[in-house]
N, C-alpha and C. Protein backbone atom coordinates (compact mmCIF):
# COMPACT_ATOMS: atom_id res chain seq x y z
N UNK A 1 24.89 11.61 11.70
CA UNK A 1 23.65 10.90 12.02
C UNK A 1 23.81 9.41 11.72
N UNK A 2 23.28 8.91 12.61
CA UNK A 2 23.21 7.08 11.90
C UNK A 2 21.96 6.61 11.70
N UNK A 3 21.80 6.13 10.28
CA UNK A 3 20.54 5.53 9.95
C UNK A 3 20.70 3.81 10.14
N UNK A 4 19.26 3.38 9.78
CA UNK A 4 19.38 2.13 9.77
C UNK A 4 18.27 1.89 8.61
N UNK A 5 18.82 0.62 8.09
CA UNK A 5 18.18 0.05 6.96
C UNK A 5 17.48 -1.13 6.68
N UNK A 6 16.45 -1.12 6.98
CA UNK A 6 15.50 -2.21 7.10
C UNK A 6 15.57 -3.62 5.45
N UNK A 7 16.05 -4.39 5.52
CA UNK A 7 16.41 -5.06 4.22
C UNK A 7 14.70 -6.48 4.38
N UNK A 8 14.54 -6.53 3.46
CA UNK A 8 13.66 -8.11 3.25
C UNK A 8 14.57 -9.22 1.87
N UNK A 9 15.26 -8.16 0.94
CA UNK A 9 15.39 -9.24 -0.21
C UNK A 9 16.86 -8.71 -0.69
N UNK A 10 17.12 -8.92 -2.23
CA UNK A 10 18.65 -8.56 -2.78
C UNK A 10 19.43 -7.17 -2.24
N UNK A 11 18.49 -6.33 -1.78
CA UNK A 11 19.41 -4.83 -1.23
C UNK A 11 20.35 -4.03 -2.20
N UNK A 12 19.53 -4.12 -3.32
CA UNK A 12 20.07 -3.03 -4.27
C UNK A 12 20.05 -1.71 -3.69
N UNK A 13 18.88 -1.08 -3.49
CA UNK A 13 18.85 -0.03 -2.88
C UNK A 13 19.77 0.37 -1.74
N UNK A 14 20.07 -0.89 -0.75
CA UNK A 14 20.87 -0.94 0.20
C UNK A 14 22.49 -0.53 -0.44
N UNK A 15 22.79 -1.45 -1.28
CA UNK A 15 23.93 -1.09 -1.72
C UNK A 15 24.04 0.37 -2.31
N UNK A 16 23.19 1.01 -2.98
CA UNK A 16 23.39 2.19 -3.48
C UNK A 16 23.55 3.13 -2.74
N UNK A 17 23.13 2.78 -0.93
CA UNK A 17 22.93 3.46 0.27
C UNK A 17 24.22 3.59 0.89
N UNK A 18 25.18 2.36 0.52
CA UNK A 18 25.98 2.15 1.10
C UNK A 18 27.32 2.71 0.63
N UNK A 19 26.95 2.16 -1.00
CA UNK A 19 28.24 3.40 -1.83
C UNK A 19 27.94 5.00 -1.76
N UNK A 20 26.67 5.51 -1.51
CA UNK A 20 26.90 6.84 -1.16
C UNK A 20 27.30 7.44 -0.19
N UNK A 21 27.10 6.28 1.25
CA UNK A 21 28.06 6.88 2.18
C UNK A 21 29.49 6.85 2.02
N UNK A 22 29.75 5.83 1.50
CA UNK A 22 31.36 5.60 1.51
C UNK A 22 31.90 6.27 0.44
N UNK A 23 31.13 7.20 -0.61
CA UNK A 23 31.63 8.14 -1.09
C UNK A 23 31.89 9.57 -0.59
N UNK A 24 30.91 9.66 0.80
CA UNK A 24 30.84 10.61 1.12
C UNK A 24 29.18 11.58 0.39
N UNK A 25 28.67 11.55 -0.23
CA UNK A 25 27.85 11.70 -0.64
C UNK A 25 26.23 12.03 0.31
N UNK A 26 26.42 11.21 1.39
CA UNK A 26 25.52 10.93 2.19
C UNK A 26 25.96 11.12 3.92
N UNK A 27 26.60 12.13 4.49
CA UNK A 27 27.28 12.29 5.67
C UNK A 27 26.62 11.94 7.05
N UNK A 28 26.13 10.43 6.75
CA UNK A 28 26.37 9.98 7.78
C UNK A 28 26.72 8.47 7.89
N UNK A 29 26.34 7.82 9.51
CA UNK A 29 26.43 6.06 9.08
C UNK A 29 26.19 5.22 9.34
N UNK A 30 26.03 4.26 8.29
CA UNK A 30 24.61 3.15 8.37
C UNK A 30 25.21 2.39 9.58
N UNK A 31 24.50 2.06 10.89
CA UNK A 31 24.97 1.94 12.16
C UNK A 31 24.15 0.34 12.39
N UNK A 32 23.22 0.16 11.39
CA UNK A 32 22.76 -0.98 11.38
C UNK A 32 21.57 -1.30 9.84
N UNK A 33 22.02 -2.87 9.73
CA UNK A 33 20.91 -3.27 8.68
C UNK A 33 20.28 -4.44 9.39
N UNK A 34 18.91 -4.65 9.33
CA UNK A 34 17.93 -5.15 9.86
C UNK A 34 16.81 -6.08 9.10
N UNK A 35 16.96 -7.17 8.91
CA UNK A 35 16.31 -8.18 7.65
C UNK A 35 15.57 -9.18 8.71
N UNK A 36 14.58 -9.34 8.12
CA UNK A 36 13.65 -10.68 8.69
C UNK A 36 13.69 -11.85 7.78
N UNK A 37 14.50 -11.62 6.95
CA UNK A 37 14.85 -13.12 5.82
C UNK A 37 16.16 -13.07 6.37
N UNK A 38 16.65 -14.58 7.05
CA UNK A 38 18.14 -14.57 7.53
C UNK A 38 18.89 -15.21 5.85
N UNK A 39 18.35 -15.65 5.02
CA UNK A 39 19.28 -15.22 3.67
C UNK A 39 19.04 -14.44 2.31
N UNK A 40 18.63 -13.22 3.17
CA UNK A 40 18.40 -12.23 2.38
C UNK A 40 19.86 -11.50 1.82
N UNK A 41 20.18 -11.27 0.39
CA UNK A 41 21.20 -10.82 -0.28
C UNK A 41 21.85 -10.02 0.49
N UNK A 42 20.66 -8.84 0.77
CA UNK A 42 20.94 -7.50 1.72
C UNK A 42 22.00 -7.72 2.69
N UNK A 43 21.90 -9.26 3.68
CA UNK A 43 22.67 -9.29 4.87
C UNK A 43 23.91 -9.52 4.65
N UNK A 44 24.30 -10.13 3.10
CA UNK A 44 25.83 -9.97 2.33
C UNK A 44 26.64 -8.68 2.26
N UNK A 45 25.78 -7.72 1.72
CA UNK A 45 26.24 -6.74 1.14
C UNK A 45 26.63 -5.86 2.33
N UNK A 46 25.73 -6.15 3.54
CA UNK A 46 26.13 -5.18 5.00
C UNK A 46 27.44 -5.81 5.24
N UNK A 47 27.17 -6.98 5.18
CA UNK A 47 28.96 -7.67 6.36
C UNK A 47 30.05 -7.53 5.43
N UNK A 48 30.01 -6.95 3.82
CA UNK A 48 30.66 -6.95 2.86
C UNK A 48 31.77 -5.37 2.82
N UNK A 49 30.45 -4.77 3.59
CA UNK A 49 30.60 -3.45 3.87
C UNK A 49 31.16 -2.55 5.03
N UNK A 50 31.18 -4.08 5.61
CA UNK A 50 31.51 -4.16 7.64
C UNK A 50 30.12 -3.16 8.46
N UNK A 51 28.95 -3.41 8.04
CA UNK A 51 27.91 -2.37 8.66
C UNK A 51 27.57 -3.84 9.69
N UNK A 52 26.84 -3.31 10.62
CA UNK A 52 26.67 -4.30 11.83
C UNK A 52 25.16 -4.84 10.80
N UNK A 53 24.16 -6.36 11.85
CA UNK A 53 23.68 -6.71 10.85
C UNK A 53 22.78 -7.19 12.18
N UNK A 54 21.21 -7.42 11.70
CA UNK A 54 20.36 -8.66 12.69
C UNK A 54 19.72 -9.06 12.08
N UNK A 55 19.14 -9.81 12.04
CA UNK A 55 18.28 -10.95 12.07
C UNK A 55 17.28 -11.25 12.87
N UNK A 56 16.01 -11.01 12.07
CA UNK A 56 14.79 -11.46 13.42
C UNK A 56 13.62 -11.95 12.48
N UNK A 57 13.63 -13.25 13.02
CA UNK A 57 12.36 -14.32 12.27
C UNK A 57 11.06 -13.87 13.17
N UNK A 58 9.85 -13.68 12.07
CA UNK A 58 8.88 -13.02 12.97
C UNK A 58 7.99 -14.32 13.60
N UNK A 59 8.91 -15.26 13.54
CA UNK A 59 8.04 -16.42 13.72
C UNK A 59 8.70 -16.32 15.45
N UNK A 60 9.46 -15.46 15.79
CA UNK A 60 10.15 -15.52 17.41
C UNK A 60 9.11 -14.88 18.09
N UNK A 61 8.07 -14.33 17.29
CA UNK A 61 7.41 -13.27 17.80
C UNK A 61 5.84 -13.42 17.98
N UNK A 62 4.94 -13.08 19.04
CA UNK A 62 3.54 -13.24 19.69
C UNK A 62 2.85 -12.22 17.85
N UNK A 63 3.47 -11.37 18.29
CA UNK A 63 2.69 -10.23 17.14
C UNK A 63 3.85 -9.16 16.58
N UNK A 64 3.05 -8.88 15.53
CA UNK A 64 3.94 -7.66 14.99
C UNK A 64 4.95 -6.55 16.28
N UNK A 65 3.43 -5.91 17.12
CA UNK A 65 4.45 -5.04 17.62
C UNK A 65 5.54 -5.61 18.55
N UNK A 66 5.58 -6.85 18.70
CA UNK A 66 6.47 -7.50 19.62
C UNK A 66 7.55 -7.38 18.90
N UNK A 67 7.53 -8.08 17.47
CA UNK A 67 8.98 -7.85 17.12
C UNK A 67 9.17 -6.40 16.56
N UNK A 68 8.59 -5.12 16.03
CA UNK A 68 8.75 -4.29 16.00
C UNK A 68 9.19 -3.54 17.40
N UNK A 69 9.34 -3.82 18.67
CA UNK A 69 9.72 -3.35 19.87
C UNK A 69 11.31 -3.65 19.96
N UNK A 70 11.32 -5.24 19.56
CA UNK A 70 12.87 -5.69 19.40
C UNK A 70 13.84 -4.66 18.47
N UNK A 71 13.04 -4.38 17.39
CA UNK A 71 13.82 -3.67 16.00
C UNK A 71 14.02 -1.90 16.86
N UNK A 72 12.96 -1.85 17.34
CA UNK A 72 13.06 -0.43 18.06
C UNK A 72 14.51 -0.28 19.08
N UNK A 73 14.29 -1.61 20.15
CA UNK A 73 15.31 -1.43 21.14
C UNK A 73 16.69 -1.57 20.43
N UNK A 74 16.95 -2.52 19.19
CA UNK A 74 18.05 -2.46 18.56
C UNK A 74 18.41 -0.97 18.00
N UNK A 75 17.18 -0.51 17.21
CA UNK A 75 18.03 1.08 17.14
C UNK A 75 18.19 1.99 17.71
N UNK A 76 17.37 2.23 19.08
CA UNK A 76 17.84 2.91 20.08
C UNK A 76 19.19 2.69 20.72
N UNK A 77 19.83 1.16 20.48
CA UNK A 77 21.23 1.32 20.98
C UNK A 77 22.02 1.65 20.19
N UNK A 78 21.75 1.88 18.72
CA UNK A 78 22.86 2.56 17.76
C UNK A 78 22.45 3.47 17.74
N UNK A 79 21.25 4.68 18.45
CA UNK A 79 21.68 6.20 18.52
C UNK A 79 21.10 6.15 16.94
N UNK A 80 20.26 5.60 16.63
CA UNK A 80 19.31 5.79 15.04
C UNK A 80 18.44 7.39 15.02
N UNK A 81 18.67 7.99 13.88
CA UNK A 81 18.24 9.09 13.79
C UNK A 81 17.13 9.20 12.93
N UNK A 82 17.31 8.37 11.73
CA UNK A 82 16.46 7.78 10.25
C UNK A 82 16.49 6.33 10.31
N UNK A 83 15.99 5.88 9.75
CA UNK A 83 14.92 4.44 9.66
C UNK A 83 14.48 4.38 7.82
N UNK A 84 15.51 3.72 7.34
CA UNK A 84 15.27 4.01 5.88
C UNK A 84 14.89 2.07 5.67
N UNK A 85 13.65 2.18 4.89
CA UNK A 85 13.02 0.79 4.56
C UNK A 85 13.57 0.38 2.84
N UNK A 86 14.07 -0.77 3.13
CA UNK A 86 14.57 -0.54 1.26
C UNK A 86 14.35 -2.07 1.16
N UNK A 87 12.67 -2.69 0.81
CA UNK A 87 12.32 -3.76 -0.18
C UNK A 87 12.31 -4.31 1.58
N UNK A 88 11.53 -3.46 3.00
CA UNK A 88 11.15 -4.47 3.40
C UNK A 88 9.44 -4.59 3.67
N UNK A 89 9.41 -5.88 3.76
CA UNK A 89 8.36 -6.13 3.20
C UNK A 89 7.27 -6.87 4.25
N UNK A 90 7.56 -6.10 5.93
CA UNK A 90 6.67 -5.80 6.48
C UNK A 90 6.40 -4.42 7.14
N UNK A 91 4.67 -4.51 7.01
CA UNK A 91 3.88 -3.15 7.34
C UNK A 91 4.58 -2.95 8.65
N UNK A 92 5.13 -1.68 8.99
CA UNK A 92 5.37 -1.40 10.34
C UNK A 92 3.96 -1.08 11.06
N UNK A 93 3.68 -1.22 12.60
CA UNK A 93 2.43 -1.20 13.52
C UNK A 93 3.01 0.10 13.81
N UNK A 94 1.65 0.42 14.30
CA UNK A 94 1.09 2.15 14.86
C UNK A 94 2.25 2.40 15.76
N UNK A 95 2.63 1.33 17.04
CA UNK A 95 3.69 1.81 17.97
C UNK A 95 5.20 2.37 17.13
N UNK A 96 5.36 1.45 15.77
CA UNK A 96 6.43 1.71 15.12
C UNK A 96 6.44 3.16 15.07
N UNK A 97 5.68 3.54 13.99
CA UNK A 97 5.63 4.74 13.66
C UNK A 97 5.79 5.72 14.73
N UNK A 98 4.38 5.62 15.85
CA UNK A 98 4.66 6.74 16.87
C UNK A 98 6.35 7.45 17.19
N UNK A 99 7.25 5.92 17.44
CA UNK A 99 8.50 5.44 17.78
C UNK A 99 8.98 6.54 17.23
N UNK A 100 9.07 6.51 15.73
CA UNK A 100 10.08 7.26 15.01
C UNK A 100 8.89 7.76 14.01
N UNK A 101 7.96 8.81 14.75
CA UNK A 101 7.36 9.28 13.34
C UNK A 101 8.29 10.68 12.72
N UNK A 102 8.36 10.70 11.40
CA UNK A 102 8.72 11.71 10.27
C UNK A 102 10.07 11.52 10.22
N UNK A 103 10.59 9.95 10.75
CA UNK A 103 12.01 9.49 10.75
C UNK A 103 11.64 8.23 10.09
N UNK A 104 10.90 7.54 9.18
CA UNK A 104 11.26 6.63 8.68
C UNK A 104 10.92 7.13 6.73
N UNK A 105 11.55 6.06 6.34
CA UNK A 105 11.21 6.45 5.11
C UNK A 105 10.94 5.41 4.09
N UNK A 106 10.66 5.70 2.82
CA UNK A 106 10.74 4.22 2.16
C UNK A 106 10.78 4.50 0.59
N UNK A 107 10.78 3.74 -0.19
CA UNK A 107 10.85 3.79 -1.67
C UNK A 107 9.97 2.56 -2.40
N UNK A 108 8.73 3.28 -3.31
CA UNK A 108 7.73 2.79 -4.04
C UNK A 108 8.08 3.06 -4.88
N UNK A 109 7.89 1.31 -6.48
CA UNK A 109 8.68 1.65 -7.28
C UNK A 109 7.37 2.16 -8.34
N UNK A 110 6.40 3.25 -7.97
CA UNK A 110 5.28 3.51 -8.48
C UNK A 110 4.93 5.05 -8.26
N UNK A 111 4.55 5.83 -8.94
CA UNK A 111 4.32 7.54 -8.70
C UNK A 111 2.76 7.51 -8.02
N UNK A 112 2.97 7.30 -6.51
CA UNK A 112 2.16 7.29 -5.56
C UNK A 112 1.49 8.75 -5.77
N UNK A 113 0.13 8.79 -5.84
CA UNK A 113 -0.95 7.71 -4.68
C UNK A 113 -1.02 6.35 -5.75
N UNK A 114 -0.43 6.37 -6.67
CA UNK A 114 -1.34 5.31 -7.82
C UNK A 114 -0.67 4.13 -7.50
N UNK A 115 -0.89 3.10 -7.61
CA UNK A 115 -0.71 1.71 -8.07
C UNK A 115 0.27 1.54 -6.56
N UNK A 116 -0.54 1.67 -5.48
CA UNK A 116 0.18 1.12 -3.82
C UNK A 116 0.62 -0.13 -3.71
N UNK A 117 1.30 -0.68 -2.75
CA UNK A 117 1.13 -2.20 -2.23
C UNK A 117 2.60 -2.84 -2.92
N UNK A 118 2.10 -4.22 -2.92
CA UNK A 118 3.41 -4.84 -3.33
C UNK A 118 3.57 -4.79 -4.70
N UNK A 119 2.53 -4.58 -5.57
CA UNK A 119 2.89 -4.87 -7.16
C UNK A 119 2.74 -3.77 -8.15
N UNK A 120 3.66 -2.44 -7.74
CA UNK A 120 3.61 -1.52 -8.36
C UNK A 120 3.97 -1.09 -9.78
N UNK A 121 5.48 -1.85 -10.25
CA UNK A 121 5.46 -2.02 -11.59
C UNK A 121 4.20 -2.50 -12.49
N UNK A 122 4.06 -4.06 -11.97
CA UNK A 122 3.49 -4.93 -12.50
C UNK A 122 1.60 -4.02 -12.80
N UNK A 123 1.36 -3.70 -11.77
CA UNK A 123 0.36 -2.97 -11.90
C UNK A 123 0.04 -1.79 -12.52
N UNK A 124 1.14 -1.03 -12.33
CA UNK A 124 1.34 0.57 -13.47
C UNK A 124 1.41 -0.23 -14.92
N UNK A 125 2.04 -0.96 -15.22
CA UNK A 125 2.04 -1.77 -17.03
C UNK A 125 0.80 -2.17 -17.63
N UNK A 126 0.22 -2.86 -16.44
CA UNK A 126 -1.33 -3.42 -16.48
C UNK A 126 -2.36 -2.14 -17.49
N UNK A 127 -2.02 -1.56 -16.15
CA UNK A 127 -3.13 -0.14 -16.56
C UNK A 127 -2.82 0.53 -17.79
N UNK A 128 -1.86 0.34 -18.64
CA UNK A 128 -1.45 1.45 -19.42
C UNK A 128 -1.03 2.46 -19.66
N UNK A 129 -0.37 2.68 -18.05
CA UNK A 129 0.11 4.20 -18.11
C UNK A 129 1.24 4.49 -18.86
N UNK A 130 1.12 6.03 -19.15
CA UNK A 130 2.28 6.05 -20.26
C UNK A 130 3.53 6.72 -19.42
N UNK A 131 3.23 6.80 -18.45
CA UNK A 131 4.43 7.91 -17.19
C UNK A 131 4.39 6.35 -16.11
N UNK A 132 5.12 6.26 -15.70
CA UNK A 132 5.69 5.78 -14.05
C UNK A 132 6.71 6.03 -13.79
N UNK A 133 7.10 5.38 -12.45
CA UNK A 133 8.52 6.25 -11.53
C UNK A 133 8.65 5.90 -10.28
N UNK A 134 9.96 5.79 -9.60
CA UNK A 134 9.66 5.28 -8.05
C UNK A 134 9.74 7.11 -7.51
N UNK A 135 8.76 6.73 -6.03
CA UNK A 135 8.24 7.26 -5.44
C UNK A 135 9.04 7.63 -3.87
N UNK A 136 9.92 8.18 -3.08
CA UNK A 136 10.12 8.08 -2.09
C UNK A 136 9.78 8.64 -0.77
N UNK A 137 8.69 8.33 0.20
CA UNK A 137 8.05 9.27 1.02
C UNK A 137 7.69 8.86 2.51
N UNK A 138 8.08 9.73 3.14
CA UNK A 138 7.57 9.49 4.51
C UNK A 138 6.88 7.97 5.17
N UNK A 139 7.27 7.10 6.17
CA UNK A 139 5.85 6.57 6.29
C UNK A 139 5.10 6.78 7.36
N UNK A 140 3.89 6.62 7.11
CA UNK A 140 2.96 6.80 8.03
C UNK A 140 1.97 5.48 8.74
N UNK A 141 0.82 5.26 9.01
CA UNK A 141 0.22 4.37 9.47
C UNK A 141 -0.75 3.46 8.07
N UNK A 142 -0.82 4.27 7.24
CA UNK A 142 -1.39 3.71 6.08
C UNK A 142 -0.39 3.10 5.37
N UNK A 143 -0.37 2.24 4.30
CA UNK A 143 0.19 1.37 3.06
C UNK A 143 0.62 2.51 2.14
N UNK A 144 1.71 3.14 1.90
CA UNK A 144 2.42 3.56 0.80
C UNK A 144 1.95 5.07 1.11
N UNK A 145 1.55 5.71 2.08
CA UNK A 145 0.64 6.95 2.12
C UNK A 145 0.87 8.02 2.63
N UNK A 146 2.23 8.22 3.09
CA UNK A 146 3.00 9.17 3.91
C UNK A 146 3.18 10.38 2.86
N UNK A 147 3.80 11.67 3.10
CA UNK A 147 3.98 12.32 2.47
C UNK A 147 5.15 11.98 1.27
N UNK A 148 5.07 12.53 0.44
CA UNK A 148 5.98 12.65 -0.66
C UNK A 148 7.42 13.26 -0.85
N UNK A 149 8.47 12.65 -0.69
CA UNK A 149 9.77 13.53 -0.65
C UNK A 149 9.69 14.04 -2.14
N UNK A 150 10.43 12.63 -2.97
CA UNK A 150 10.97 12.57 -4.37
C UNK A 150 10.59 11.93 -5.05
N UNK A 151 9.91 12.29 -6.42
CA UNK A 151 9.95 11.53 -7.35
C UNK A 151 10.63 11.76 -8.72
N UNK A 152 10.63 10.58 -9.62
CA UNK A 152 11.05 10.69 -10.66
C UNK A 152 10.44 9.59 -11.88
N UNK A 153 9.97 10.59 -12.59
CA UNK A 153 8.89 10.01 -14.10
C UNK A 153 9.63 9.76 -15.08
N UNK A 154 8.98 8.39 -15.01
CA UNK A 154 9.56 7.75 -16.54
C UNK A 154 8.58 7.34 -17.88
N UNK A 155 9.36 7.81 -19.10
CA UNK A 155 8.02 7.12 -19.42
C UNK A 155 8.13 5.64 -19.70
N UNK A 156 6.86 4.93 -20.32
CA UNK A 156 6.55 3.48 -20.37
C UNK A 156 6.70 3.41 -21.92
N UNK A 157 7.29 2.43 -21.92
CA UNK A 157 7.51 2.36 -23.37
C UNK A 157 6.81 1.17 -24.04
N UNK A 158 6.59 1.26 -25.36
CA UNK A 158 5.33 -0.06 -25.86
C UNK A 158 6.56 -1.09 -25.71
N UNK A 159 7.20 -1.31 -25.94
CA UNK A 159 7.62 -2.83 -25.70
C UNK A 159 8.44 -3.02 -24.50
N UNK A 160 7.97 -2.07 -23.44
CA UNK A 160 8.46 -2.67 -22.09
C UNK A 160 7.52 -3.88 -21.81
N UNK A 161 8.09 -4.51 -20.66
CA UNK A 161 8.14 -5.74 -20.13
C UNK A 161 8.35 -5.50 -19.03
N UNK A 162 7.41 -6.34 -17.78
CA UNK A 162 7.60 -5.88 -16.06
C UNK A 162 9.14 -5.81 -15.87
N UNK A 163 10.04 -7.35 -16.26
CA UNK A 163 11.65 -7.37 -16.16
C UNK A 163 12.03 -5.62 -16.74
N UNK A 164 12.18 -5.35 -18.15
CA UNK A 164 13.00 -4.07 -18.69
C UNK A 164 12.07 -2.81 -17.98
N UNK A 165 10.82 -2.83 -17.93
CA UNK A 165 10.76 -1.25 -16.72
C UNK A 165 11.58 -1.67 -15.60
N UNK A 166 11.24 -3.01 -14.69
CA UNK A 166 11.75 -2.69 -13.29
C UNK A 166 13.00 -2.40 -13.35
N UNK A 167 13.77 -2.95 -14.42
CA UNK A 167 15.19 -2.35 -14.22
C UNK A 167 15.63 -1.09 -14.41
N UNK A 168 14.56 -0.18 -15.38
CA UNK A 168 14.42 1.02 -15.33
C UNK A 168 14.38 1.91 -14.32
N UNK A 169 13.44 1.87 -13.64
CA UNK A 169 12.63 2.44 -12.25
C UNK A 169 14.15 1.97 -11.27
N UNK A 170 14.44 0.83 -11.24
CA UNK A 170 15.33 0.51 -10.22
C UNK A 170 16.63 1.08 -10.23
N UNK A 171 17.14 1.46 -11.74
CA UNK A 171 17.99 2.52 -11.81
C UNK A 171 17.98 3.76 -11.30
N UNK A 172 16.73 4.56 -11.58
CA UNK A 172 16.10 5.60 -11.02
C UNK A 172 16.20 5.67 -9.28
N UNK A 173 15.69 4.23 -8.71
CA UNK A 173 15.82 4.25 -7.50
C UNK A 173 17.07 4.36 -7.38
N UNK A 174 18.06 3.95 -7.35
CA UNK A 174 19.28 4.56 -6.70
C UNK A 174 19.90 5.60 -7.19
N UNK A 175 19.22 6.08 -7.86
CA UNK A 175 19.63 7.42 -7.59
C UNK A 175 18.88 8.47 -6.79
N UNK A 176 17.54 8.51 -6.74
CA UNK A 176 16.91 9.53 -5.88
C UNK A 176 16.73 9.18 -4.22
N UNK A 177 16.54 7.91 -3.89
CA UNK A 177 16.73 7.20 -2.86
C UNK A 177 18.03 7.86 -2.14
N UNK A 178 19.07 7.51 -2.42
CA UNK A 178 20.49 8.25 -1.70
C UNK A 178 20.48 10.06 -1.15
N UNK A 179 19.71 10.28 -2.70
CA UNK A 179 19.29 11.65 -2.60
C UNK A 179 18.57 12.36 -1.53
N UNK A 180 17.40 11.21 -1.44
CA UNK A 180 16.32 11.96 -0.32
C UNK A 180 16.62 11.53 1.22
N UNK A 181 17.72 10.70 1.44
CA UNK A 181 18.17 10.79 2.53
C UNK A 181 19.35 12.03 3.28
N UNK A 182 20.22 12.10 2.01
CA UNK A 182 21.05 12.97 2.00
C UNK A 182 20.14 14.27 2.36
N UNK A 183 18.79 14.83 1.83
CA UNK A 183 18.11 15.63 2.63
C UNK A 183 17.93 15.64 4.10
N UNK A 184 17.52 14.33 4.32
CA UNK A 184 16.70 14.44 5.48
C UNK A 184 18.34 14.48 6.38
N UNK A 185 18.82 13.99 6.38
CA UNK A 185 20.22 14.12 7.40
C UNK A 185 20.69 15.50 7.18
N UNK A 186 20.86 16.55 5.68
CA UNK A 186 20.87 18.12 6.62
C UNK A 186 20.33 18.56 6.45
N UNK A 187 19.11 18.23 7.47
CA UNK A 187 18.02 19.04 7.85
C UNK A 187 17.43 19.87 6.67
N UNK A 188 17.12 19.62 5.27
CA UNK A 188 16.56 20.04 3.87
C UNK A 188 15.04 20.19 3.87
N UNK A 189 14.79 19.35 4.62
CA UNK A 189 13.33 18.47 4.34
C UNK A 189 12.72 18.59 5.49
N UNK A 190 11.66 19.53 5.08
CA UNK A 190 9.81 20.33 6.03
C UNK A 190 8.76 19.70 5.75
N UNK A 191 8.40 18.74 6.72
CA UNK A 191 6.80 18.51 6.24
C UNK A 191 5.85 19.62 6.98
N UNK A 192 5.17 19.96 5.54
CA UNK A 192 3.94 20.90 5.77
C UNK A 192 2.39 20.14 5.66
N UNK A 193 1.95 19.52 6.79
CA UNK A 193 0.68 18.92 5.76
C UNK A 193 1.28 17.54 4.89
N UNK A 194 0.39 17.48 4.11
CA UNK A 194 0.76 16.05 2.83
C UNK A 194 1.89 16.54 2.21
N UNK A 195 2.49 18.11 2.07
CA UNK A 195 3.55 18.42 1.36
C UNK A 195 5.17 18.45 2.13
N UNK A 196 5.79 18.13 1.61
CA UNK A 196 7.57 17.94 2.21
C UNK A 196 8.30 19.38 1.30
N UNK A 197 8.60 19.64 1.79
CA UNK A 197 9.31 21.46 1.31
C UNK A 197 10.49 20.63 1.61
N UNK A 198 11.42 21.44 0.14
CA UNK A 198 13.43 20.87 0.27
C UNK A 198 14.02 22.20 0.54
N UNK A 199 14.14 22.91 1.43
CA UNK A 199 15.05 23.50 1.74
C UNK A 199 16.36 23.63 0.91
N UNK A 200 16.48 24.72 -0.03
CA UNK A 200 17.51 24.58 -0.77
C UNK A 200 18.49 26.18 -0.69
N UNK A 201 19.26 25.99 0.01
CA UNK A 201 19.89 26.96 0.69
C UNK A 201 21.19 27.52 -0.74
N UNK A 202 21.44 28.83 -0.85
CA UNK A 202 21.94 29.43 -2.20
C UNK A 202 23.55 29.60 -1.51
């Protein structure tokens, strides 16, 4: 299968995407990475990796779905199967989704439904919770609201700090992130409803 990886900023996640294929870990291949910041870290780590790469300023563009049509026709010519979003940091439009619905995916660094949007650490610390965790799930037409693949709970510790959780959680992310793709490419992963069933074959 070939996915593609939507980048906005450093592409940690990207990279963790990238050493699991090239470990084998993840059997398939990243056929394209896709950033709307032309010096976004992410677009290093692809050409570092030899993965093909674009670039699209949304300022080329009338409206969202205009340049979301561009990003579409680009992965229809690499034969894209998954659509994995890692730190980008625009809302895909309704046509997106239709495009590739229950083929895209993404990673919240927050144990969704709680603390959505862009400031999920920062906001889970706020509140006091004593559990958080990144979140990885389906997307849909809403902000952070798709079904649920994977998560993983951490707890909050009194003298964390937004810096020492996010690096926490962000550890966490690469590891379940690689994971829940590695589902969805063999065929593991049922959405029932709001629930995602893992197929775990003996």
């Amino acid at each position: 299968m070939n996915i593609a990886v939507l980048c906005s900023g450093s592409g940690t996640n990207l990279q963790a995407i990238i050493d699991s294929v090239n470990s084998g870990y993840i059997p398939a291949k990243i056929a394209l990475v896709v950033s709307d910041k032309k010096n976004a870290l992410a677009l290093e780590r692809a050409k570092k990796a030899g993965v093909r790469t674009l670039i699209l300023d949304k300022k080329d563009f009338k409206t969202r779905e205009d340049f979301d049509r561009e990003v579409i026709k680009n992965l229809k010519e690499q034969n894209v199967g998954l659509v994995v979003l890692a730190g980008f940091m625009r809302l895909m439009s309704p046509h997106f989704i239709k495009e590739y619905r229950n083929k895209i995916i993404n990673i919240h660094p927050a144990l969704l439904p709680s603390f959505k949007g862009t400031n999920g650490i920062k906001d889970a610390l706020e509140y006091g919770v004593k559990v958080t965790g990144p979140t990885v799930h389906f997307v849909d037409e809403k902000l952070d609201n798709g079904p649920i693949i994977l998560q993983k709970a951490l707890e909050v510790r009194d003298d964390d700090t937004e810096e020492s959780l996010l690096e926490r959680v962000h550890g966490e992310e690469h590891k379940i992130y690689p994971e829940a793709i590695r589902l969805f490419v063999e065929g593991k992963l049922k959405i029932e409803g709001r629930r995602v069933k893992i197929i775990r074959k003996e």
